[in-house]
Protein backbone atom coordinates (compact mmCIF):
# COMPACT_ATOMS: atom_id res chain seq x y z
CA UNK A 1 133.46 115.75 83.18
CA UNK A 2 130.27 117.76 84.58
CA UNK A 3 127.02 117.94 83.17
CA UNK A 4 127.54 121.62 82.87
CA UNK A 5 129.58 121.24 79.62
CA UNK A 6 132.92 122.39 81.21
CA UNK A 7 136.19 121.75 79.40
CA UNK A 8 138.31 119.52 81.44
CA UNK A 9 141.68 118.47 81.65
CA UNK A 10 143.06 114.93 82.45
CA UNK A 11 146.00 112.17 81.44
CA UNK A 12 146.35 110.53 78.53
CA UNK A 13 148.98 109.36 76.02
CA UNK A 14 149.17 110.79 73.01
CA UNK A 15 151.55 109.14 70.13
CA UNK A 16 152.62 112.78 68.41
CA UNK A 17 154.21 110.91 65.40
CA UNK A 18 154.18 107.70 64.21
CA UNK A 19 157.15 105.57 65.58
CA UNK A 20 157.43 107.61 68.47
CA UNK A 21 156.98 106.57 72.34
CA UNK A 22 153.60 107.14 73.81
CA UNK A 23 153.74 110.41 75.86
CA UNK A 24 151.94 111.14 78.74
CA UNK A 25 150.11 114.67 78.79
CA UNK A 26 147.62 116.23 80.11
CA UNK A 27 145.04 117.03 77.84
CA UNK A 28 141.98 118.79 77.39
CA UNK A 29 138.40 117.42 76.64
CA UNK A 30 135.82 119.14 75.32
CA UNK A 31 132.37 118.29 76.58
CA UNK A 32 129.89 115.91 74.55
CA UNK A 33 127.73 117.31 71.40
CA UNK A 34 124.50 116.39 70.28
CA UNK A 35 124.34 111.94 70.77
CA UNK A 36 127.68 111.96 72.60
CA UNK A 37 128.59 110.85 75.81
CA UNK A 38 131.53 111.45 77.99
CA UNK A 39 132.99 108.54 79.81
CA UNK A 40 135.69 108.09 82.86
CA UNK A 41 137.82 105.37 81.36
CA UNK A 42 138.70 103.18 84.69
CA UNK A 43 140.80 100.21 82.84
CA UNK A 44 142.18 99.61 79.43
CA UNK A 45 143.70 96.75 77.96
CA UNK A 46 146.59 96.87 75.40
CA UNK A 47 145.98 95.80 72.38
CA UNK A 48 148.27 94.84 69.06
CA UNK A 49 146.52 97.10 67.39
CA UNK A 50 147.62 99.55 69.25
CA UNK A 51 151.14 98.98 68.74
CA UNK A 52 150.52 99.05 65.10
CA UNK A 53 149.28 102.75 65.38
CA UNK A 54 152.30 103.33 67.67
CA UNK A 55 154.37 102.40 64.55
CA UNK A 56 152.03 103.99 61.73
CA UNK A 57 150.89 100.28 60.26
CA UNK A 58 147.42 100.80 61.19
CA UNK A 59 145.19 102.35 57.89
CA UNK A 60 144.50 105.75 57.21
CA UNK A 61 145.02 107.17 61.03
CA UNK A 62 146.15 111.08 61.67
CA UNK A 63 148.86 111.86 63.95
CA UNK A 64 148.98 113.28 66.98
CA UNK A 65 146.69 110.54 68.03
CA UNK A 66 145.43 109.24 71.43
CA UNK A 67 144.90 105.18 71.23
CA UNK A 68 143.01 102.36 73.19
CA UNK A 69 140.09 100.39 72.16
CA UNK A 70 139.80 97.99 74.50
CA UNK A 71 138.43 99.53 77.78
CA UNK A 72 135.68 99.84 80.19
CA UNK A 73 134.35 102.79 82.14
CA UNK A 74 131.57 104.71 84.05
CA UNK A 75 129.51 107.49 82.15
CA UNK A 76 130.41 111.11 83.32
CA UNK A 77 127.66 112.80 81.06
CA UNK A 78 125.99 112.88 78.02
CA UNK A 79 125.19 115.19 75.79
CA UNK A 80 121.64 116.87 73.93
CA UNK A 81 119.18 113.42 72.66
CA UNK A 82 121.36 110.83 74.18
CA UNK A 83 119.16 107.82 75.43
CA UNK A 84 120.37 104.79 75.80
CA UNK A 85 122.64 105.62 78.57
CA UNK A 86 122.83 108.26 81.54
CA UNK A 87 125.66 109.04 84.37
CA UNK A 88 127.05 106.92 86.47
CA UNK A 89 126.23 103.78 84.38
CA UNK A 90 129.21 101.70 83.86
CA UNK A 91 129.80 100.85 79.93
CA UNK A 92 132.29 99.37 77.46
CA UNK A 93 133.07 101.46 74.45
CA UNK A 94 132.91 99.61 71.07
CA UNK A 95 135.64 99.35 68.69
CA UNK A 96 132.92 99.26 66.04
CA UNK A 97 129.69 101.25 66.48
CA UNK A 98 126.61 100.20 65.73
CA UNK A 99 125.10 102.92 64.59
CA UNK A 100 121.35 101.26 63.69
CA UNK A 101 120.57 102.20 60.65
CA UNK A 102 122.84 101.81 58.34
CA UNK A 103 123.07 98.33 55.70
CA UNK A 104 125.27 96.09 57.73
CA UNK A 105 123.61 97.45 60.90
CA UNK A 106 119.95 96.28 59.34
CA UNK A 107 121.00 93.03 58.63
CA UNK A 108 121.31 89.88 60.35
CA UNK A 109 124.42 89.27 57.98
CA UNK A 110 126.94 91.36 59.12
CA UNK A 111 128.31 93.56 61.92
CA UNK A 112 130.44 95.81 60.01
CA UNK A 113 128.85 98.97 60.71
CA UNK A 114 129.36 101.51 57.61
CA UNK A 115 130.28 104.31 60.09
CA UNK A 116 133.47 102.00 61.59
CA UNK A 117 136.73 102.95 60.67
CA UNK A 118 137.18 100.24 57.64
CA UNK A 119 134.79 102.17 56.03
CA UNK A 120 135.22 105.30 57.01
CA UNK A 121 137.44 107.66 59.26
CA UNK A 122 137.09 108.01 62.69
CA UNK A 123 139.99 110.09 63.44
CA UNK A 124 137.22 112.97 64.26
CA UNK A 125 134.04 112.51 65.80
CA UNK A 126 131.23 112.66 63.29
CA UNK A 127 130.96 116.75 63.04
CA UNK A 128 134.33 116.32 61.78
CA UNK A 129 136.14 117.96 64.81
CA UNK A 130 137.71 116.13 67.73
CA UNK A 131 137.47 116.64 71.10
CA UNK A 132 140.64 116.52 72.29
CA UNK A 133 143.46 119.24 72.27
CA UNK A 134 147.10 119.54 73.89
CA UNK A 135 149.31 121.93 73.95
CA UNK A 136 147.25 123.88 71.75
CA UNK A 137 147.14 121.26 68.84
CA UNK A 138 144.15 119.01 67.91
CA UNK A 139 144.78 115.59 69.26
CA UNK A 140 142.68 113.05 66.94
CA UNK A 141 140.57 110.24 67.80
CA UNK A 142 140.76 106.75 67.90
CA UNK A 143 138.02 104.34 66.36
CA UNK A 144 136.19 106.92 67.99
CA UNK A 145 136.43 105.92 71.92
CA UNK A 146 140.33 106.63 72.64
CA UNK A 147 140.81 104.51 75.64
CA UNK A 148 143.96 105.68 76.21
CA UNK A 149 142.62 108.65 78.06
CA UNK A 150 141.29 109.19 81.66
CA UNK A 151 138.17 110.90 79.77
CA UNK A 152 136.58 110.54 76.64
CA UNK A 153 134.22 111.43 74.23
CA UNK A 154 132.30 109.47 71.83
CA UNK A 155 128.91 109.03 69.71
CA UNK A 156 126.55 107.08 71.61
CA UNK A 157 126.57 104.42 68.67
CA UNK A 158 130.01 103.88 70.26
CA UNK A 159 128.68 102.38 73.92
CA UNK A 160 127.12 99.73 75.65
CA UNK A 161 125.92 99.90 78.84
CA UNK A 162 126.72 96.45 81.19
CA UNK A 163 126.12 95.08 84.51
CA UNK A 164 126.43 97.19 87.02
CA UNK A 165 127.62 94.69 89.55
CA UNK A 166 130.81 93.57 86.55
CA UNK A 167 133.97 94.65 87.27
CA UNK A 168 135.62 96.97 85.01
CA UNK A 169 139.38 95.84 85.41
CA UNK A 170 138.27 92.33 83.69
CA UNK A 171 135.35 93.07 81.90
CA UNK A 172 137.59 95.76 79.48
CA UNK A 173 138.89 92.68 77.71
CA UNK A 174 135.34 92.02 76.32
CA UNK A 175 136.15 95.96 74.48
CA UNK A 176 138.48 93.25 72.47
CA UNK A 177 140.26 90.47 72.19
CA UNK A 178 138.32 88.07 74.12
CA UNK A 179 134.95 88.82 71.82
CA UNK A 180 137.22 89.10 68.91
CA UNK A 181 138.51 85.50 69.63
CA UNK A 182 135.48 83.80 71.28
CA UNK A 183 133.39 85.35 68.39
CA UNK A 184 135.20 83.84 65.64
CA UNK A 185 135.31 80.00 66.88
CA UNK A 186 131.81 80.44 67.93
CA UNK A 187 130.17 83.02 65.31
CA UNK A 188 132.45 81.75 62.20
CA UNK A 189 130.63 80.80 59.39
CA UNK A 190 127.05 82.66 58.93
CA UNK A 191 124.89 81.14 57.02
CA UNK A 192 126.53 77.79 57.69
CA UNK A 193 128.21 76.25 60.67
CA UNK A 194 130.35 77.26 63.41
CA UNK A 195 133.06 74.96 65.06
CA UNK A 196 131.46 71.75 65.79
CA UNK A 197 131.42 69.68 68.56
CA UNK A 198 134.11 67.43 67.91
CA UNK A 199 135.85 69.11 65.18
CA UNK A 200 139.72 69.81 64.82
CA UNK A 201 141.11 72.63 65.28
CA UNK A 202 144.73 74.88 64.44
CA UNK A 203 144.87 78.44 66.62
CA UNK A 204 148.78 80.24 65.06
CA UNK A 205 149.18 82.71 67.87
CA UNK A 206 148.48 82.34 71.17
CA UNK A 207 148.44 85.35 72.67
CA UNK A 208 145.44 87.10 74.37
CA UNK A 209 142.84 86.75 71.15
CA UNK A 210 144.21 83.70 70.23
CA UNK A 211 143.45 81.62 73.77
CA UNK A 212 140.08 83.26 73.18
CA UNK A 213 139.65 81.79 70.47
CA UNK A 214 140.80 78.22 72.43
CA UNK A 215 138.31 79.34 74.63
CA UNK A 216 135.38 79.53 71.90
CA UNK A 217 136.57 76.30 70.56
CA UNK A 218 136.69 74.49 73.77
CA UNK A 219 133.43 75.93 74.48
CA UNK A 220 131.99 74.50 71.24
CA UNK A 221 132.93 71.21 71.77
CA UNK A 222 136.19 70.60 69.49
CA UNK A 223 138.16 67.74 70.45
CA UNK A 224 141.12 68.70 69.13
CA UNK A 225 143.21 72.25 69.81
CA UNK A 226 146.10 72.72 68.38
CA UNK A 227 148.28 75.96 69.46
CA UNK A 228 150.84 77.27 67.03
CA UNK A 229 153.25 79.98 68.59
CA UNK A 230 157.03 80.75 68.34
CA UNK A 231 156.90 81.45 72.28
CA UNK A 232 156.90 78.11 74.33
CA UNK A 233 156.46 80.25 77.22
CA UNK A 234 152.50 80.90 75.94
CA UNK A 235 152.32 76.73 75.99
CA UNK A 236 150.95 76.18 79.45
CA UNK A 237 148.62 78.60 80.01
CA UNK A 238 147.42 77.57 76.45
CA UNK A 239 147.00 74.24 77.84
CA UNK A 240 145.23 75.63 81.25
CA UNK A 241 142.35 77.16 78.88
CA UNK A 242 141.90 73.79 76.46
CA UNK A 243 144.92 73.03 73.87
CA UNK A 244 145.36 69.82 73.38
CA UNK A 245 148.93 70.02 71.66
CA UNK A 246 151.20 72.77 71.31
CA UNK A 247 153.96 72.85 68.58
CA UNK A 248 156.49 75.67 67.56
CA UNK A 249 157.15 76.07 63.90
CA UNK A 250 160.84 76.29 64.91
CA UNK A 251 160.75 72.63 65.73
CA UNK A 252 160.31 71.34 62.19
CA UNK A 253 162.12 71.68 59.02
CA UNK A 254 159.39 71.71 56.76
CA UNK A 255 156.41 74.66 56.47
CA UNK A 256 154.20 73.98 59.28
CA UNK A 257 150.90 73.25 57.35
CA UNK A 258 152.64 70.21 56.38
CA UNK A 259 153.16 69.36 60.30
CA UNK A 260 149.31 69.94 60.39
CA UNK A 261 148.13 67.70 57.61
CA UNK A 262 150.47 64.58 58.65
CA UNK A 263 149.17 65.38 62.54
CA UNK A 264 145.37 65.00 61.18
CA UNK A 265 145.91 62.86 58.38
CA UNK A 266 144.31 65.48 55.64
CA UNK A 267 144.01 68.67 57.55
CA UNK A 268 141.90 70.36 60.42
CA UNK A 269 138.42 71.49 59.98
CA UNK A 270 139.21 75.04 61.41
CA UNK A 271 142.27 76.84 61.47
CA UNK A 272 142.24 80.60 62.64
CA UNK A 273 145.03 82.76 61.88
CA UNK A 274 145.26 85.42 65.00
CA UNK A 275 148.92 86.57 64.34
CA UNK A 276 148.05 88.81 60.92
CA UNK A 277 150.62 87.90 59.16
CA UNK A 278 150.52 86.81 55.35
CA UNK A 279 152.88 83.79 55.80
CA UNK A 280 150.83 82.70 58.84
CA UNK A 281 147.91 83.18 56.62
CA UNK A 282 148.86 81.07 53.78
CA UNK A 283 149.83 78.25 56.09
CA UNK A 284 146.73 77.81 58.07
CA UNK A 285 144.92 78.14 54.78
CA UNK A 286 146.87 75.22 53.75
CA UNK A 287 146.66 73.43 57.10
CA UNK A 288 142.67 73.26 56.52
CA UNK A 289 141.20 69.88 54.92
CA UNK A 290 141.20 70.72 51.14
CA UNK A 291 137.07 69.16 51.15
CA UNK A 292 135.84 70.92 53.82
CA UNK A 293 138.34 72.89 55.77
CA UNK A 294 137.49 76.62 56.69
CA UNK A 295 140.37 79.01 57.44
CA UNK A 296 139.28 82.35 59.72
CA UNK A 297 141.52 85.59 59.54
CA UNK A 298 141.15 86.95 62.83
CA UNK A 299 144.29 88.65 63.52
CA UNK A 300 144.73 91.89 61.44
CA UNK A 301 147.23 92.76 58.73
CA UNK A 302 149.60 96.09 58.79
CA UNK A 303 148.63 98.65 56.67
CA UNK A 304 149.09 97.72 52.83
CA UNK A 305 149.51 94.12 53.27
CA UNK A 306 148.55 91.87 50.11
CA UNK A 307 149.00 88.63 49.65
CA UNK A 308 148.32 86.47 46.59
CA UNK A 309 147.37 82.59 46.28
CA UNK A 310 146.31 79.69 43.59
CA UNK A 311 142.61 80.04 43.47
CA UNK A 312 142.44 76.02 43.02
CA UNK A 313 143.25 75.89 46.79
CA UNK A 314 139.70 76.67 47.20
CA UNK A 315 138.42 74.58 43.93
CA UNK A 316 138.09 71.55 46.13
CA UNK A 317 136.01 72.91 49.36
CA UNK A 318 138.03 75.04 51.08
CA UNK A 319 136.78 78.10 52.59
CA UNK A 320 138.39 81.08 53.37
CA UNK A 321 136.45 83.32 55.80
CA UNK A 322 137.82 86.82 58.26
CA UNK A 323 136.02 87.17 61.43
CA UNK A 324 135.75 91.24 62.40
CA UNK A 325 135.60 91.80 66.10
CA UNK A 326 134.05 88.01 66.59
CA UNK A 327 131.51 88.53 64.60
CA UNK A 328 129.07 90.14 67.18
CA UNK A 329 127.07 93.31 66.89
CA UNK A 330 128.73 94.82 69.79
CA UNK A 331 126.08 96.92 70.78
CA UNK A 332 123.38 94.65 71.04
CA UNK A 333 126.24 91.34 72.09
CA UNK A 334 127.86 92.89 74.68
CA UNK A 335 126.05 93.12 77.39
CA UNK A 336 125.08 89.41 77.23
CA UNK A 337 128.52 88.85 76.97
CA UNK A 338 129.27 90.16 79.98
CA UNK A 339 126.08 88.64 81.84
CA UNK A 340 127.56 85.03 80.54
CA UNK A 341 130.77 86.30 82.53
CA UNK A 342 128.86 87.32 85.60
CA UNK A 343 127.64 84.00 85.64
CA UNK A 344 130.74 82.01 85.16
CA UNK A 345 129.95 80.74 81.60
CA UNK A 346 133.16 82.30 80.37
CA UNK A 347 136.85 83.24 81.85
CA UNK A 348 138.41 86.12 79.98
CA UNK A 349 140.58 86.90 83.37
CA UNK A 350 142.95 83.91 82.38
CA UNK A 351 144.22 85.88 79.41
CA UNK A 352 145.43 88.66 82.17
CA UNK A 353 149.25 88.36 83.20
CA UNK A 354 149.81 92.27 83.87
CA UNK A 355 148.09 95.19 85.97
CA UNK A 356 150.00 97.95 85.93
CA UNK A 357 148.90 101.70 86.28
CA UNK A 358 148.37 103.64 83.58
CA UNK A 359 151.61 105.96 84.02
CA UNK A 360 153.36 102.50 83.15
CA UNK A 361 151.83 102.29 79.86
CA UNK A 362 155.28 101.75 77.78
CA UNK A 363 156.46 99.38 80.17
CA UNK A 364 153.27 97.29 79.04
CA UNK A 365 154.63 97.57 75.63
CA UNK A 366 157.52 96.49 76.26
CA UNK A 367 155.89 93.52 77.89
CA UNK A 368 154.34 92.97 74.71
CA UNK A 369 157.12 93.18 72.59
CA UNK A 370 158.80 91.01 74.47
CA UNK A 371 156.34 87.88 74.48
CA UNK A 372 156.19 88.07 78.41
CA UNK A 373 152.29 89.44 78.59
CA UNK A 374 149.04 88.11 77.28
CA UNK A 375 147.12 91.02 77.85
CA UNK A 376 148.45 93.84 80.39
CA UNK A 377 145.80 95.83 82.03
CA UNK A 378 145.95 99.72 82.85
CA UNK A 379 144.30 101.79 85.86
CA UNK A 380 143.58 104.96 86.02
C-alpha cells in the first residue's frame, strides 16, 4: 500500500453469506482517507467471534464481510492529519477504538468507546463507505480493522503503535483474548476491587480467553483456580498456566454450581463466565458466594440471546458484572501491555497451539470446532 494513494490488490477471506465457508480472494483496497491508516497485517489470531460472524450470530453485521480482530501488523501509510502513527511502525489494531472524545472515552469509568460496534456500526468506515471491493461488490468491514486481510484500512482511533523490537506472531493475541481475559481478573470491578490476593476463583471455559483469565488470576494472587470445561484435553495446559483443580460438568449429576458451592463450602469469590452461553451464565452466577460473590461475563453471547433470573439472587450481595475487552482502554493499555510482555511479566504464547499460514484459515476452524486449538495463529 504506497503513500501515493494507489489502489491495491491482496488476499483475504471474505465470508459472502452468512453460514458459508470463508473464501479466499483477492481483493482490492482502497487507499486511506482523511485520519486513516493502512496497515500490512503480518499475523492474526482466530477468534470465537469470528466464527460467530462465519455463522451470522454476531449483531447487526452486513454480508459479504471480511473478519479478524485479533491481529498485529506494520503501517504501510497513512492518510491526510494522521499523527499518532507513521510507516513502518509496527501496531495492533483495536477491536474497540478509542476515539478520545467521546463520554466513555472521557472518563476514567469506562472503555466502551461510543464509536465501537455495540454502539454503533462499523461495517463501513466512518464516511460510510468501505474500503474494500471484490469482484466488483463492496466487501464490508469488520469492527473496523478486518484482520482477515493482507491489507487494511482503518480510522486511526482504531491503532496502537507497540514496541518495535515485539514480535508480531505473539504479540497479535494482545488484539484479543489475552487482554480480554487478563483484563477482566485484573480490571473487574471499578470502583471496587479486583481479584484479591488469596481469593477463590471459578474460570467455565478454558480455552484461549479463559487461561487468560487463569493468567490474571494467578497474577493477582488467588489461591484457588478452578477450570470448568467439557474438554479434558484443555486440563493440563490449564494446569501449566495456574489451575488448581479442573472438573468437567459431565462428571457430576447435579448442575455444576452446586459442585462449586460444596467444593468452597458457600461459593467462590469470582467466577467468570468465558464460554457465552446463558446456561453457563446462570451457573457461575450461582457458583458465586451469595454475600459477596461477583460473577464477570466475559465470553460473549450470539446474537439475540436473553436470559432471565430471580432478582433475589442478587438481594443478598451478589454482584453481577461483564468485562468488555478486559476492561482496558486499548489505545492508551496496549502498548504497556505489550512492554509487560517484552519484559517477561506476562506469557500470552502459552495460549498458542497452532501456526498455520493464512491460506489454511478453515483448517484453523476446524481446529476450533473441534476443541484441538487454543488459539491458532495465521501468517501472511
Amino acid at each position: 500500500m504506497e503513500t501515493s494513494g494507489k489502489v491495491i490488490k491482496c488476499k483475504a477471506a471474505v465470508i459472502w453469506e452468512a453460514g458459508n465457508a470463508l473464501s479466499i480472494e483477492e481483493v482490492e483496497v482502497a487507499p486511506p482517507k482523511a485520519h486513516e491508516v493502512g496497515v500490512k497485517i503480518v499475523a492474526t489470531g482466530i477468534c470465537r467471534t469470528d466464527d460467530h460472524v462465519l455463522k451470522g450470530a454476531f449483531p447487526n453485521i452486513d454480508y459479504p464481510v471480511i473478519a479478524g480482530h485479533e491481529g498485529a501488523g506494520i503501517i504501510e501509510c497513512v492518510g491526510p492529519e494522521v499523527t499518532c502513527v507513521k510507516p513502518g511502525d509496527k501496531v495492533i489494531p483495536l477491536c474497540v477504538p478509542q476515539c478520545g472524545e467521546c463520554s466513555c472515552c472521557l472518563s476514567p469509568k469506562a472503555n466502551c468507546c461510543l464509536k465501537s460496534h455495540l454502539c454503533e456500526s462499523q461495517n463501513l468506515m466512518p464516511d460510510k463507505t468501505s474500503r474494500f471491493s471484490c469482484k466488483g461488490k463492496q466487501i464490508h468491514h469488520f469492527l473496523w480493522i478486518s484482520t482477515f486481510s493482507e491489507y487494511t484500512v482503518m480510522p486511526d482511533s482504531a491503532i496502537a503503535r507497540i514496541d518495535a523490537a515485539a514480535p508480531l506472531d505473539k504479540v497479535c493475541l494482545f488484539g484479543c483474548a489475552f487482554s480480554t481475559g487478563y483484563g477482566a481478573a485484573i480490571n473487574t470491578a471499578k470502583g471496587s476491587t479486583c481479584v484479591e490476593p488469596g481469593s477463590t476463583c471459578a474460570v467455565f471455559g478454558l480455552g484461549g480467553v479463559g487461561l487468560s483469565v487463569v493468567m490474571g488470576c494467578k497474577a493477582a494472587g488467588a489461591s484457588r483456580i478452578i477450570g470448568i470445561d467439557i474438554n479434558k484435553d484443555k486440563f493440563g495446559k490449564a494446569k501449566e498456566l495456574g489451575v488448581t483443580e479442573c472438573i468437567n460438568p459431565q462428571d457430576f449429576t447435579k448442575p455444576i454450581q452446586e459442585v462449586l458451592v460444596e467444593m468452597t463450602g458457600h461459593g467462590v469469590d469470582y467466577s467468570f463466565e468465558v464460554i457465552g452461553c446463558t446456561d453457563t451464565l446462570m451457573a457461575a452466577l450461582l457458583s458465586c458466594h451469595l454475600g459477596y460473590g461477583t460473577c464477570v461475563l466475559v465470553g460473549e453471547p450470539p446474537s439475540g440471546s436473553q436470559i432471565s433470573f430471580d432478582p433475589l439472587l442478587l438481594f443478598t450481595g451478589r454482584q453481577w458484572k461483564a468485562s468488555l475487552i478486559g476492561g482496558w482502554k486499548l489505545k492508551d493499555s496496549l502498548p504497556k501491555l505489550v512492554s509487560d510482555y517484552m519484559n517477561k511479566k506476562c506469557n500470552p504464547d502459552a495460549l498458542i497451539t497452532h501456526t498455520l499460514p493464512f491460506d489454511k484459515i478453515n483448517e484453523g476452524f476446524e481446529l476450533l470446532w473441534a476443541g484441538k486449538s487454543i488459539r491458532s495463529i495465521l501468517l501472511f
